[in-house]
Protein backbone atom coordinates (compact mmCIF):
# COMPACT_ATOMS: atom_id res chain seq x y z
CA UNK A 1 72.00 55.56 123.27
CA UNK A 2 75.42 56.89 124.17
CA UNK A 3 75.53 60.56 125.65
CA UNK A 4 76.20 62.19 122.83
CA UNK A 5 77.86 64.90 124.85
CA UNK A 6 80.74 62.41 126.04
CA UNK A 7 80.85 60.69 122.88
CA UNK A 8 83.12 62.70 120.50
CA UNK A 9 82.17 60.21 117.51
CA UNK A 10 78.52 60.56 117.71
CA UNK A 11 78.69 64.13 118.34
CA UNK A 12 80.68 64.63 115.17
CA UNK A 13 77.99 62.49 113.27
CA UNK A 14 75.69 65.16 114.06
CA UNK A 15 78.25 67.93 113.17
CA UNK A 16 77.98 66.13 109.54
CA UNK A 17 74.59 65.79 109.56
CA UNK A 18 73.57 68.89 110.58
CA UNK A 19 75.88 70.21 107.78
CA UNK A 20 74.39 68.38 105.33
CA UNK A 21 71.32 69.86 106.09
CA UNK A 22 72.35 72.85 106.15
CA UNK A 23 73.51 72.54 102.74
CA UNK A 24 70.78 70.44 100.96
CA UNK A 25 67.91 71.84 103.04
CA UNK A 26 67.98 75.18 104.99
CA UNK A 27 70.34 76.14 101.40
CA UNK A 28 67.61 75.60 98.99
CA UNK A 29 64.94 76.84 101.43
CA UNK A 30 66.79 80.47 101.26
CA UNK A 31 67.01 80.25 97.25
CA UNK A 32 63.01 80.22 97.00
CA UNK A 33 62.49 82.65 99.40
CA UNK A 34 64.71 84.30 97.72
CA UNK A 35 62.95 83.24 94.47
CA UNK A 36 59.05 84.64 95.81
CA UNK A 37 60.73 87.51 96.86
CA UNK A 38 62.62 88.99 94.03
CA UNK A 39 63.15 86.79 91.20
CA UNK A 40 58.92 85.72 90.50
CA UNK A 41 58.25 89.86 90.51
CA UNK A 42 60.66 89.67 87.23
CA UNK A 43 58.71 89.72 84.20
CA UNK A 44 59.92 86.50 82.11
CA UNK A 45 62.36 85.42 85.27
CA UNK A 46 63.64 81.73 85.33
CA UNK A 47 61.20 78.97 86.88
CA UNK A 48 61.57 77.79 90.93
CA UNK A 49 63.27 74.89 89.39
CA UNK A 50 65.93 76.82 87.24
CA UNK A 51 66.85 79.36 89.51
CA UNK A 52 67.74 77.39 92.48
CA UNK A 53 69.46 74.64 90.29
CA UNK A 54 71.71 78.03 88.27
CA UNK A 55 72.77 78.89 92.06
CA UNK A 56 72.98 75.91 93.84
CA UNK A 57 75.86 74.08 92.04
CA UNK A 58 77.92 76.96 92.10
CA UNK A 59 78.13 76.50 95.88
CA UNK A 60 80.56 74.00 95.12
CA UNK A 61 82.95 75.67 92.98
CA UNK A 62 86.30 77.09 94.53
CA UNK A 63 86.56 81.08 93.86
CA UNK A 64 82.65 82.31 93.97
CA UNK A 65 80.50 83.94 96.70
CA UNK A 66 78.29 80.88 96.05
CA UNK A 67 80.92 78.68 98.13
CA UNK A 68 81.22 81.17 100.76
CA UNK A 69 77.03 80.87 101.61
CA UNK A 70 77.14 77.03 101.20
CA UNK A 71 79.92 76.99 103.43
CA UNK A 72 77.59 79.07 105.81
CA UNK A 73 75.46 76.88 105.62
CA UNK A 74 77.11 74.39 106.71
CA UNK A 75 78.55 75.73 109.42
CA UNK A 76 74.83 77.03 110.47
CA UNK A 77 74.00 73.23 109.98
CA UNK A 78 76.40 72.14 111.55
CA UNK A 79 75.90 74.05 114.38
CA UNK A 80 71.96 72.92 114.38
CA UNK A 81 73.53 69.44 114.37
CA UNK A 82 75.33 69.58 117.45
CA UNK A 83 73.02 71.31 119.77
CA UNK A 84 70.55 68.85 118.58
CA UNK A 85 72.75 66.01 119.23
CA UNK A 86 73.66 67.70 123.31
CA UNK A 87 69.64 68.20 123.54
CA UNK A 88 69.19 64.39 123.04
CA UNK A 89 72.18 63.31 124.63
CA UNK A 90 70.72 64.79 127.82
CA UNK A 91 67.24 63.69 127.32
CA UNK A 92 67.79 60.59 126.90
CA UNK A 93 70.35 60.47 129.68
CA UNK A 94 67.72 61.84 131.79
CA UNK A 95 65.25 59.42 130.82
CA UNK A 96 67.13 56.89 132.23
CA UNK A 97 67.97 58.30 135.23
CA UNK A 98 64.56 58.42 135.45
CA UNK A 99 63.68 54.66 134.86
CA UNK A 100 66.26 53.79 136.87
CA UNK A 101 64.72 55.82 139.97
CA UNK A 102 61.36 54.76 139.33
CA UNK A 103 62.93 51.11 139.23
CA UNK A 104 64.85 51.10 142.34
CA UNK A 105 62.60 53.07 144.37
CA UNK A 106 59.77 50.37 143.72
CA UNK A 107 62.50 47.86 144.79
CA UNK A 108 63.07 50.01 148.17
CA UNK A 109 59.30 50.83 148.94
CA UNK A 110 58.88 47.53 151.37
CA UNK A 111 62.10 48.69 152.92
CA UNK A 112 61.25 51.99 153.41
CA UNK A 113 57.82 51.04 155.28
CA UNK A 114 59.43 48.20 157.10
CA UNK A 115 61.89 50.39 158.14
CA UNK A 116 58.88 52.95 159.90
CA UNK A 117 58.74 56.64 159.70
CA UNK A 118 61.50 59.23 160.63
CA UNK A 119 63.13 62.30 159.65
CA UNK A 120 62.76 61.19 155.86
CA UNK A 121 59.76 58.83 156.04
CA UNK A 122 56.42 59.75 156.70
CA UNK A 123 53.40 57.44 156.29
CA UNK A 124 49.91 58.89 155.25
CA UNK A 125 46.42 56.70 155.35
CA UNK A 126 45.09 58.99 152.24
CA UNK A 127 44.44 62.49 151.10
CA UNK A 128 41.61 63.01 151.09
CA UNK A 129 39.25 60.04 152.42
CA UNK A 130 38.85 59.92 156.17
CA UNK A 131 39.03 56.04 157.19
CA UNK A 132 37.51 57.21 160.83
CA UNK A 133 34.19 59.47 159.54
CA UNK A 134 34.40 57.68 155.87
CA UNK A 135 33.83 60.86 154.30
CA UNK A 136 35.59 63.03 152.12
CA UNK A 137 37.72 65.23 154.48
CA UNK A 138 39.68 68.25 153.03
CA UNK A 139 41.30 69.09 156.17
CA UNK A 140 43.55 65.97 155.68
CA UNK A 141 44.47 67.41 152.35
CA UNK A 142 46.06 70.29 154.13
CA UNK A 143 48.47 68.04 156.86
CA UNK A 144 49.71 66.32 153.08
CA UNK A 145 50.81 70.02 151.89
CA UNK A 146 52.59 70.92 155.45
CA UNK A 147 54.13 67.26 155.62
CA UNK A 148 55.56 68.05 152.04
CA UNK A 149 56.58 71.50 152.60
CA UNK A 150 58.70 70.23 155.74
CA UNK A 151 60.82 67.98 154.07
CA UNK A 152 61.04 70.72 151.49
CA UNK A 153 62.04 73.03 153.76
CA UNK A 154 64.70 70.81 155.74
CA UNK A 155 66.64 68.17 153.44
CA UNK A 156 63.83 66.25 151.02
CA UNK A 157 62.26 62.93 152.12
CA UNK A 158 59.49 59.95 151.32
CA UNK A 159 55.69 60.67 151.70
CA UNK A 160 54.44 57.50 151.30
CA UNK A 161 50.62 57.36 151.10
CA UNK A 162 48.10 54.49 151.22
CA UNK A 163 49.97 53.01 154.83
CA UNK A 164 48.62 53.49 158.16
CA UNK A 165 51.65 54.75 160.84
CA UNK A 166 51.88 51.30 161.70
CA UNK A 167 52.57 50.17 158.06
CA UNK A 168 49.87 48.45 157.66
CA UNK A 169 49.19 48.54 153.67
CA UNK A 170 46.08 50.54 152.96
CA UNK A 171 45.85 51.15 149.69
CA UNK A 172 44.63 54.34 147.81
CA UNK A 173 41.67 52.73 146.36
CA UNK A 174 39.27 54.71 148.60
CA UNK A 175 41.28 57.95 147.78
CA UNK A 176 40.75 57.31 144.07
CA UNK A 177 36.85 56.77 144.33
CA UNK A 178 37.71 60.67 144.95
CA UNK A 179 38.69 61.18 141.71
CA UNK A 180 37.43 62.40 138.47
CA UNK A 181 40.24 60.20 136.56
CA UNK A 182 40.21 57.18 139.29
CA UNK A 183 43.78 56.29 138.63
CA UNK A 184 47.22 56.97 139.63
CA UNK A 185 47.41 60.22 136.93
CA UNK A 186 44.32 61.42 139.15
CA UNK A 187 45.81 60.81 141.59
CA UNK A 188 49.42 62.19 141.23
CA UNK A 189 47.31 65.23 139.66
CA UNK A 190 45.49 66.23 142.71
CA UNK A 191 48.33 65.96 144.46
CA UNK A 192 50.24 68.61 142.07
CA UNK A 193 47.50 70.75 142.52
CA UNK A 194 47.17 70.95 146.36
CA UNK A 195 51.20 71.75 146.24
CA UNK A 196 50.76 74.08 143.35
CA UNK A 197 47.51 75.88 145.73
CA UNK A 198 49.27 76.35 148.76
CA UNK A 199 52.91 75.80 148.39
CA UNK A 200 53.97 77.35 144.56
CA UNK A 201 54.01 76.03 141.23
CA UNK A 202 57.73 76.02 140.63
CA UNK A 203 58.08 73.22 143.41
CA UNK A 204 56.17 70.87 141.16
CA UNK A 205 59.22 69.75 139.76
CA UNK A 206 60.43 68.35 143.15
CA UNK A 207 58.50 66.29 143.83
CA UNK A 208 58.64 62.57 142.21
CA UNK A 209 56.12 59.83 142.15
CA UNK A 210 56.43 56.12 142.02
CA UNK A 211 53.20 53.62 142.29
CA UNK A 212 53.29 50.38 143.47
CA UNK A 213 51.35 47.28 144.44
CA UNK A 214 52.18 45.68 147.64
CA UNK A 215 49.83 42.71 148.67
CA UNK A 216 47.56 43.64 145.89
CA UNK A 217 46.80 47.18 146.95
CA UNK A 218 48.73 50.29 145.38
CA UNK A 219 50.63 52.47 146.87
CA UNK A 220 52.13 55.99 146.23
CA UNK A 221 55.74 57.62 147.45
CA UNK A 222 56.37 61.09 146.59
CA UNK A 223 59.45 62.09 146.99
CA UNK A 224 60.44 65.68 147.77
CA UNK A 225 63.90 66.98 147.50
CA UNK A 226 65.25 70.02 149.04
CA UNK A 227 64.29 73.49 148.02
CA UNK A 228 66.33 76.16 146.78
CA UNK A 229 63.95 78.92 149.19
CA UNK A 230 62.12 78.69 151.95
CA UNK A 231 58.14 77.07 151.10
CA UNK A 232 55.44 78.83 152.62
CA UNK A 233 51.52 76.82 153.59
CA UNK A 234 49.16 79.59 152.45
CA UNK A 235 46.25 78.70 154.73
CA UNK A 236 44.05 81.96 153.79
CA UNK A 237 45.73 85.27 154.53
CA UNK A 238 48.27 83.14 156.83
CA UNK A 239 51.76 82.36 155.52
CA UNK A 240 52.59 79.19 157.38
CA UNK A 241 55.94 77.91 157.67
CA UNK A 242 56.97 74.11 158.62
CA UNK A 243 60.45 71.62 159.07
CA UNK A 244 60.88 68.11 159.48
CA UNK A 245 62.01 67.51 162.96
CA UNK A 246 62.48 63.87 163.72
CA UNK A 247 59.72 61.70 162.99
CA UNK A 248 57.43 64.52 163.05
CA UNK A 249 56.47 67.76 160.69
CA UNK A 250 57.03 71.09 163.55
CA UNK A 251 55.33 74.32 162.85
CA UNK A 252 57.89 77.31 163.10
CA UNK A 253 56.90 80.99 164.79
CA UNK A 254 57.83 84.02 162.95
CA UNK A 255 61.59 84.32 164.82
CA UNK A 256 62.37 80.30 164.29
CA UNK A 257 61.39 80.17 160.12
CA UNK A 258 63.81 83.35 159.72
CA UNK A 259 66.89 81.80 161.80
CA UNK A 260 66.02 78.72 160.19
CA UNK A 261 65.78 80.34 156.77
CA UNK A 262 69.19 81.82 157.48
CA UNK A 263 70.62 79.36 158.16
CA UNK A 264 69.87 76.98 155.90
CA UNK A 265 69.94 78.94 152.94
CA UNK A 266 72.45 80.80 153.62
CA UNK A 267 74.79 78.18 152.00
């Protein structure tokens, strides 16, 4: 489907459309309010039926009032029509900007691990599931949250989880034996949660995930892009704040987050 906001053709197809609902629909809809209101109270009063048809018609006569609220009604329609019309235009735009990340960045996933971790790459056994003490360890949920809130804080960057810093493939199978829903929704849940905990809710929408299967084990990159403020860890009554430097997620003292904060949002 075309933008609808760059197409001046199918933009004016919902200018008539929403005009002719205007007329035929939100019209009518006003006459039997109009009719419960007022005209049922009347004792002997014309029916639903007669009423609406006595008034409706005359909408489309030159000279009367009636004209004058069809013709607002149209224009009201119309007006539905082509907000409507921008509101899809952009969603479905969206939607395939969308698909088309999702696509490419499962295309780019064996590149990005071949390619090791750096300023924008960081690799992550699991969340939760310590390969070493095979245990459920929620200390390792904590370095995901500070890796994410560095690239946040500098300029966005790949988390991919499920490799070993060697790139061996991993998986996230033990990860989702975690889980109450032992899937990738789980999975990308309890992630939104941990950021949502200790990072803020409005950063949620930052942060993108693509799942893939690379020699039969699946895989997840979240991608974080930049934020418009400085992200804070909460770690209890601590405020905690952290940068991608190099290959590497740095903790910041009180003096380097505000110079830092200065300068990079200062732009």
């Amino acid at each position: 489907m075309a933008n609808s906001f760059r197409n001046p053709t199918l933009l004016g197809a919902y200018l008539i459309f929403g005009a002719l609902i205007g007329v035929f629909a939100i019209y009518p809809l006003t006459m039997v309010i109009v009719w419960l209101e007022f005209a049922a109270e009347r004792a002997g009063g014309p029916s639903l039926q007669e009423f609406i048809g006595a008034r409706f018609w005359l909408g489309f006569i030159p000279k009367l009032l009636h004209i004058e609220l069809a013709a607002s009604f149209a224009s009201l329609g119309g007006l539905l029509g082509v907000g409507f019309g921008i509101f899809t235009g952009k969603y479905f735009s969206h939607l395939r900007e969308l698909r088309f990340y999702e696509q490419e960045k499962k295309r780019t996933i064996p590149e990005i691990i071949q390619g090791g971790e750096s300023g924008r790459v960081e690799f992550k056994s699991s969340v939760r599931w310590d390969i070493q003490e095979q245990r459920i360890n929620r200390a390792l949920e904590k370095v995901i949250t500070k890796t994410l809130a560095g690239f946040l804080n500098a300029h966005g960057g790949d988390l991919v989880i499920g490799v070993a810093d060697d790139g061996e493939i991993l998986g996230l199978k033990a990860d989702y034996a975690t889980l109450r829903h032992q899937n990738a929704d789980g999975f990308e849940r309890l992630i939104t949660d941990l950021v949502k905990k200790s990072l803020g809710g409005d950063l949620c929408p930052l942060l993108h995930f693509t799942f893939t299967e690379i020699d039969g084990k699946e895989i997840c990159l979240v991608t974080a892009e930049k934020a418009s403020r400085p992200v804070y860890v909460a770690d209890g009554k601590n405020s905690l704040f952290f940068v991608r430097a190099g290959n590497s997620t740095r903790q910041l003292d009180v003096k380097e987050a505000l110079d830092y904060a200065a300068e990079r949002w200062s732009k």
